[in-house]
N, C-alpha and C. Protein backbone atom coordinates (compact mmCIF):
# COMPACT_ATOMS: atom_id res chain seq x y z
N UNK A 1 -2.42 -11.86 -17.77
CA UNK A 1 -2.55 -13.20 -17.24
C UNK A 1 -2.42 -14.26 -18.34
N UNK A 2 -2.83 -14.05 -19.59
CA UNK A 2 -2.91 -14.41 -20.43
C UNK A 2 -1.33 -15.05 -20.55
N UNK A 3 -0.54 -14.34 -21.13
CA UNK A 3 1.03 -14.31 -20.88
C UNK A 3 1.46 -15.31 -19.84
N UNK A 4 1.19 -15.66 -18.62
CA UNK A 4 1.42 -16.73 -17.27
C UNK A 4 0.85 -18.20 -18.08
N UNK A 5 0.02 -17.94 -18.76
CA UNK A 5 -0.65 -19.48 -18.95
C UNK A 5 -0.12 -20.17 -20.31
N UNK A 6 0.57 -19.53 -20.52
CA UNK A 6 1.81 -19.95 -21.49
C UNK A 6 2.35 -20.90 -21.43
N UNK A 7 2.86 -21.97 -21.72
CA UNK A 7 4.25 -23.50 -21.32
C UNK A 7 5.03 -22.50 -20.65
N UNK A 8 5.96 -23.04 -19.64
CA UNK A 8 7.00 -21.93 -18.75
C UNK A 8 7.07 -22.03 -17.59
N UNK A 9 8.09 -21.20 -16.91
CA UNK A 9 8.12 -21.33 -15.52
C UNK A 9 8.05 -19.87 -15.29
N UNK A 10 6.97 -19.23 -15.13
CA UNK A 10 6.99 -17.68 -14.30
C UNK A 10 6.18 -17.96 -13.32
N UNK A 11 6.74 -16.46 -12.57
CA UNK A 11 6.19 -15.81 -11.46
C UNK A 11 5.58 -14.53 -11.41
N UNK A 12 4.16 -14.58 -10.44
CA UNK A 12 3.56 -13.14 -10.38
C UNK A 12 3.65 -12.95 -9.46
N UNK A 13 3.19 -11.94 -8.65
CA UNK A 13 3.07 -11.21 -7.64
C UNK A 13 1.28 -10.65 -7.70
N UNK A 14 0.54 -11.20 -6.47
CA UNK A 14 -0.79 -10.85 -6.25
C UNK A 14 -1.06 -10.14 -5.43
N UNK A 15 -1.26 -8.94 -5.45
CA UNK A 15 -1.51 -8.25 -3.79
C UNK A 15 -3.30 -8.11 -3.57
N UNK A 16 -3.56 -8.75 -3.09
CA UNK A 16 -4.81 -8.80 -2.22
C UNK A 16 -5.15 -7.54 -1.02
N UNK A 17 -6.22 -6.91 -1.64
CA UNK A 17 -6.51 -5.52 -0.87
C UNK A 17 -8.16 -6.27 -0.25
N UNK A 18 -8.03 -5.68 0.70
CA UNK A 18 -9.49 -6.08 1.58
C UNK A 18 -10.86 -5.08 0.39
N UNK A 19 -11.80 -5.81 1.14
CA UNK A 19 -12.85 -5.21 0.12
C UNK A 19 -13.40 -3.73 0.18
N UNK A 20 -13.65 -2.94 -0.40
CA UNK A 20 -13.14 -1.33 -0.40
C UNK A 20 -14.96 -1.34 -0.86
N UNK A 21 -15.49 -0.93 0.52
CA UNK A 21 -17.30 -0.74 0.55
C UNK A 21 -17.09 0.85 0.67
N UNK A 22 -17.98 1.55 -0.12
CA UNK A 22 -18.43 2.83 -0.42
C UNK A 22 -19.60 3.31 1.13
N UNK A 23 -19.18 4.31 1.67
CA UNK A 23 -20.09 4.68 2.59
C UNK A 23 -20.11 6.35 2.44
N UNK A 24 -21.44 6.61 3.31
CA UNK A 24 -21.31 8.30 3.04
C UNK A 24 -20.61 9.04 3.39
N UNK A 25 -19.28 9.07 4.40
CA UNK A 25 -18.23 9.98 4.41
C UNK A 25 -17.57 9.86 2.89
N UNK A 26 -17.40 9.29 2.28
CA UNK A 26 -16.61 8.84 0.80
C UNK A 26 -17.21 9.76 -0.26
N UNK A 27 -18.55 9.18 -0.56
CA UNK A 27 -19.52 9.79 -1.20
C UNK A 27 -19.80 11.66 -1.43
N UNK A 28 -19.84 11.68 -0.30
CA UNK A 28 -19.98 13.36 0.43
C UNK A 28 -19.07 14.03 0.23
N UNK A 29 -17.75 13.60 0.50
CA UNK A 29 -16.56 14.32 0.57
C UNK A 29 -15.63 14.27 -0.47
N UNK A 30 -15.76 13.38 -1.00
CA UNK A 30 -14.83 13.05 -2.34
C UNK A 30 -15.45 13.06 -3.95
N UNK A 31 -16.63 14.03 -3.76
CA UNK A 31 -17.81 13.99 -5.09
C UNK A 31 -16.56 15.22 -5.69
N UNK A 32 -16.70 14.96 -7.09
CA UNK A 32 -16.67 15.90 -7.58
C UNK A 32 -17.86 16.49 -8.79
N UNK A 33 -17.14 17.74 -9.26
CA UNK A 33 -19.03 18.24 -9.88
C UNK A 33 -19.39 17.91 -10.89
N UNK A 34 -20.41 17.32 -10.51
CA UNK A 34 -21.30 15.81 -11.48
C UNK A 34 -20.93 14.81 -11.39
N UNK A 35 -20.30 14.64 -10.07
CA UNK A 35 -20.14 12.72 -10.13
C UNK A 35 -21.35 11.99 -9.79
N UNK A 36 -21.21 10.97 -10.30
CA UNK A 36 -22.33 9.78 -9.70
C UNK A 36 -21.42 9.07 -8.59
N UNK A 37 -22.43 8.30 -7.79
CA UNK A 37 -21.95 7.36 -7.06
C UNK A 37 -21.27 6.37 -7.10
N UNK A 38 -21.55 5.86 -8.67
CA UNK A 38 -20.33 5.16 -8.69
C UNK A 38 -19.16 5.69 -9.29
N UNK A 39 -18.86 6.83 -10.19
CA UNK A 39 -18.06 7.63 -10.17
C UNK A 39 -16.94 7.87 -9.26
N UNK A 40 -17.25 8.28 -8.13
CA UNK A 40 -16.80 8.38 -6.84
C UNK A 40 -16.27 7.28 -6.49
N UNK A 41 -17.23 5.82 -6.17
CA UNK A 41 -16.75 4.78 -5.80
C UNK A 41 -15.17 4.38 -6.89
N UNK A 42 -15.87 4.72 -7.96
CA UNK A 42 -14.45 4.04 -9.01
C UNK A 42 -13.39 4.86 -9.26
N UNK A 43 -13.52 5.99 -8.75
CA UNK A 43 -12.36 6.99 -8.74
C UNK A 43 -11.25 6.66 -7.29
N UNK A 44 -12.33 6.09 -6.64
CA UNK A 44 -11.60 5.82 -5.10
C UNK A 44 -10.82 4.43 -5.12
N UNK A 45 -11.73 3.86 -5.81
CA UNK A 45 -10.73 2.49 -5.72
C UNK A 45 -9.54 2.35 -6.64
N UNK A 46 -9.86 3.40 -7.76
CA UNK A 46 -8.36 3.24 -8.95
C UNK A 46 -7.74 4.20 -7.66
N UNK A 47 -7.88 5.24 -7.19
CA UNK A 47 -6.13 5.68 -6.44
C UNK A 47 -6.01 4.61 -5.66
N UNK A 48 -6.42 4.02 -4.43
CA UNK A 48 -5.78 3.11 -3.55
C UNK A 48 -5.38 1.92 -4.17
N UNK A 49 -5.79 1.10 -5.59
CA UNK A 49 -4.75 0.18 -6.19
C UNK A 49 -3.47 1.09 -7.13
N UNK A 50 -3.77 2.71 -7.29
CA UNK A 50 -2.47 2.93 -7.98
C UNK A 50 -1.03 3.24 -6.72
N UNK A 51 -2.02 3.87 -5.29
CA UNK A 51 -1.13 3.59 -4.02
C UNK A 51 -0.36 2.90 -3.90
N UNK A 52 -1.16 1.56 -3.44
CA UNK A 52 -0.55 -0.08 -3.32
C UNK A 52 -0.05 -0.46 -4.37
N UNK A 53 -0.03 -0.50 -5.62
CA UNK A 53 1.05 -1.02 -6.43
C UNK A 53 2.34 -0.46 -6.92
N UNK A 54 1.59 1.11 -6.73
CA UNK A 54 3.08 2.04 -7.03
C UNK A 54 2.87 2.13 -8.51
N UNK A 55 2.21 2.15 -8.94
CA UNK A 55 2.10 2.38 -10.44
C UNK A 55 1.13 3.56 -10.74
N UNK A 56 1.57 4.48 -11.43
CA UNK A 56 0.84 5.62 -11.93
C UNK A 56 -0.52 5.69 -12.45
N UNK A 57 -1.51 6.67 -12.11
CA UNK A 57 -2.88 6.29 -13.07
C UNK A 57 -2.71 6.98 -14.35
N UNK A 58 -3.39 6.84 -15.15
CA UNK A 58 -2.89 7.43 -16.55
C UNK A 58 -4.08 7.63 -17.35
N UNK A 59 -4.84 9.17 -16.99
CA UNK A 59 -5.85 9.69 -17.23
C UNK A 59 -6.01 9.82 -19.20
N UNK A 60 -6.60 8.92 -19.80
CA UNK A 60 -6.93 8.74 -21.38
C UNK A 60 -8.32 8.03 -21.49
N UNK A 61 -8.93 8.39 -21.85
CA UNK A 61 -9.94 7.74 -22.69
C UNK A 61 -9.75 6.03 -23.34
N UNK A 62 -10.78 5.06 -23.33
CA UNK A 62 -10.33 3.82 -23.96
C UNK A 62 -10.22 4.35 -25.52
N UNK A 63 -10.75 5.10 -26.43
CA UNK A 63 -9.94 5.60 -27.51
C UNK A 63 -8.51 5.52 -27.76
N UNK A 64 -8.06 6.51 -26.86
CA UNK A 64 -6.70 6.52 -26.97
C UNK A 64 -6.13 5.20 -26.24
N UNK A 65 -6.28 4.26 -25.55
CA UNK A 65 -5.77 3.05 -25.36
C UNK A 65 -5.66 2.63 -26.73
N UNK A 66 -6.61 2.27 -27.53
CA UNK A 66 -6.75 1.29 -28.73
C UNK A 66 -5.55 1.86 -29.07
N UNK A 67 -5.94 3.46 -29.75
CA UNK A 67 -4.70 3.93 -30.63
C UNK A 67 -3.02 3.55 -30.39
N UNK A 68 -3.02 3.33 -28.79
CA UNK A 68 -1.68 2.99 -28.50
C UNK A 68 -1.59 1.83 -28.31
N UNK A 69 -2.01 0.55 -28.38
CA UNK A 69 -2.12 -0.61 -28.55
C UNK A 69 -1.90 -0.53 -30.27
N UNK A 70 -2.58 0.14 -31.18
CA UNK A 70 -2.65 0.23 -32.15
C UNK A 70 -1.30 0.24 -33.07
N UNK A 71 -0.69 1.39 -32.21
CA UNK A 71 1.04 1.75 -32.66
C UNK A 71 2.16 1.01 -31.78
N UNK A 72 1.71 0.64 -30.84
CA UNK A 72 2.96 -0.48 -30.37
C UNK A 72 3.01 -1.65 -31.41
N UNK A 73 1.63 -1.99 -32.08
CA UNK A 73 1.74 -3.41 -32.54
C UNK A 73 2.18 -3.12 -33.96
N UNK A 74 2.35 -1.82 -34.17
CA UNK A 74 2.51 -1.79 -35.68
C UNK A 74 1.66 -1.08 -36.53
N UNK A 75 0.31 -1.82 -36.27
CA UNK A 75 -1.20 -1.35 -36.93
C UNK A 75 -0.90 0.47 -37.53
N UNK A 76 -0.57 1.11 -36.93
CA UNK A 76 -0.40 2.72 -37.42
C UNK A 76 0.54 3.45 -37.04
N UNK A 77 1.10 4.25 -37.70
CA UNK A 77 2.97 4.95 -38.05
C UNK A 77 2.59 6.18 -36.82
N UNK A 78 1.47 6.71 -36.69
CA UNK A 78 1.68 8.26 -36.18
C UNK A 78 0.54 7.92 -35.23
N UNK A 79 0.99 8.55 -33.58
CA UNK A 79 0.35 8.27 -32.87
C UNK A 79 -0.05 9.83 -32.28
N UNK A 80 -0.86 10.41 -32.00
CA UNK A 80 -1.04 11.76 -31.12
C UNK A 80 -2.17 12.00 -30.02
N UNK A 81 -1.15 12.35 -29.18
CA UNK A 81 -1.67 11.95 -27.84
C UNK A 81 -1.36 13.32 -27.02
N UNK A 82 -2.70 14.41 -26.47
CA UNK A 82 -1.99 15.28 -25.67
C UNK A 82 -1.33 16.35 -26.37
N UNK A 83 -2.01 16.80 -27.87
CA UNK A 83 -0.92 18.14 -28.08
C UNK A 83 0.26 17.56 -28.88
N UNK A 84 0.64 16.08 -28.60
CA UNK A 84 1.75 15.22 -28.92
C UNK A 84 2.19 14.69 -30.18
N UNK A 85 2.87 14.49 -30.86
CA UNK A 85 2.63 13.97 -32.17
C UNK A 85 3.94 12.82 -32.00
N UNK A 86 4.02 11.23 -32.17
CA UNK A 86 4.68 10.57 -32.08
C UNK A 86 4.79 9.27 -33.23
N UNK A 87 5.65 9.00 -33.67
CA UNK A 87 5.66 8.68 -35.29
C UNK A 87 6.76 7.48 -34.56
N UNK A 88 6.22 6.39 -36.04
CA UNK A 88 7.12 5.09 -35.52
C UNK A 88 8.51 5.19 -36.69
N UNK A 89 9.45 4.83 -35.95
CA UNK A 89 10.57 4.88 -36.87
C UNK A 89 10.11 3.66 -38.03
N UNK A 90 11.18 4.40 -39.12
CA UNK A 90 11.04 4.19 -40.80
C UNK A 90 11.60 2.08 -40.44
N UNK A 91 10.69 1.80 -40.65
CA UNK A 91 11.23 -0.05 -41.12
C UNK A 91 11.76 -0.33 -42.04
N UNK A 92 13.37 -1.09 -42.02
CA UNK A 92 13.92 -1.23 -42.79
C UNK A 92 13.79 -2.66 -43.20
N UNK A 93 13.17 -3.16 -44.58
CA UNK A 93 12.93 -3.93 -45.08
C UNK A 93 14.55 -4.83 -45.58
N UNK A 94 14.07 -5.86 -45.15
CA UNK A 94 15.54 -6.97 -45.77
C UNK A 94 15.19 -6.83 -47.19
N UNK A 95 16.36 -7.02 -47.83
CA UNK A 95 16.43 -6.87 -49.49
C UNK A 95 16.72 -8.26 -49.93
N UNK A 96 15.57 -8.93 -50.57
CA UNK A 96 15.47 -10.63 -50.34
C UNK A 96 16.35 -10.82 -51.60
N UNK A 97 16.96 -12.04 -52.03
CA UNK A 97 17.82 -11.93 -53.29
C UNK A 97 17.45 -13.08 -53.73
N UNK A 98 17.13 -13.13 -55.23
CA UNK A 98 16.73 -14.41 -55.47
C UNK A 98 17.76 -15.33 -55.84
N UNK A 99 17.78 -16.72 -55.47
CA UNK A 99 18.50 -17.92 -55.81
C UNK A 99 18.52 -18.40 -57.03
N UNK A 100 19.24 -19.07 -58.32
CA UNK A 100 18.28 -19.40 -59.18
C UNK A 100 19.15 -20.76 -59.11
């Protein structure tokens, strides 16, 4: 949102979902072992906004968010994620020349 409040002319798209109240068929049936209640509740409401938007959920820890926030911005060369090992290509530095 941050990004929209910029000088500019964009457009978003808001989809408005009715309010998603937790009751005991939900609770009961959709626990898994050792959930809490709100567990449940917040597991239920991330699938029906990843439904409605069509966008994937993407099971990581906020750890691994930072780290990949971390390596998109630059901050660190080698990212590993998943078994994964992902390394930022070599930066090629301009070769400044002096004027005299």
């Amino acid at each position: 949102m941050l990004t929209y409040s910029l000088p500019g002319i964009y457009t978003c798209e808001v989809l408005a979902l009715p309010p998603f109240k937790p009751n005991a068929y939900l609770l009961e049936h959709h626990r898994k072992e050792g959930q809490s209640d709100w567990e449940v509740f917040a597991t239920a409401v991330r699938e029906v906004m990843s439904r409605e938007s069509g966008l994937p959920t993407i099971d990581c820890d906020v750890r691994d968010k930072v780290d990949y926030k971390k390596f998109l911005t630059g901050k660190i060369d080698k990212l590993e994620f998943k078994g994964k090992t992902f390394e930022a290509p070599p930066m090629r530095k301009k070769k400044v020349q002096k004027t005299e």
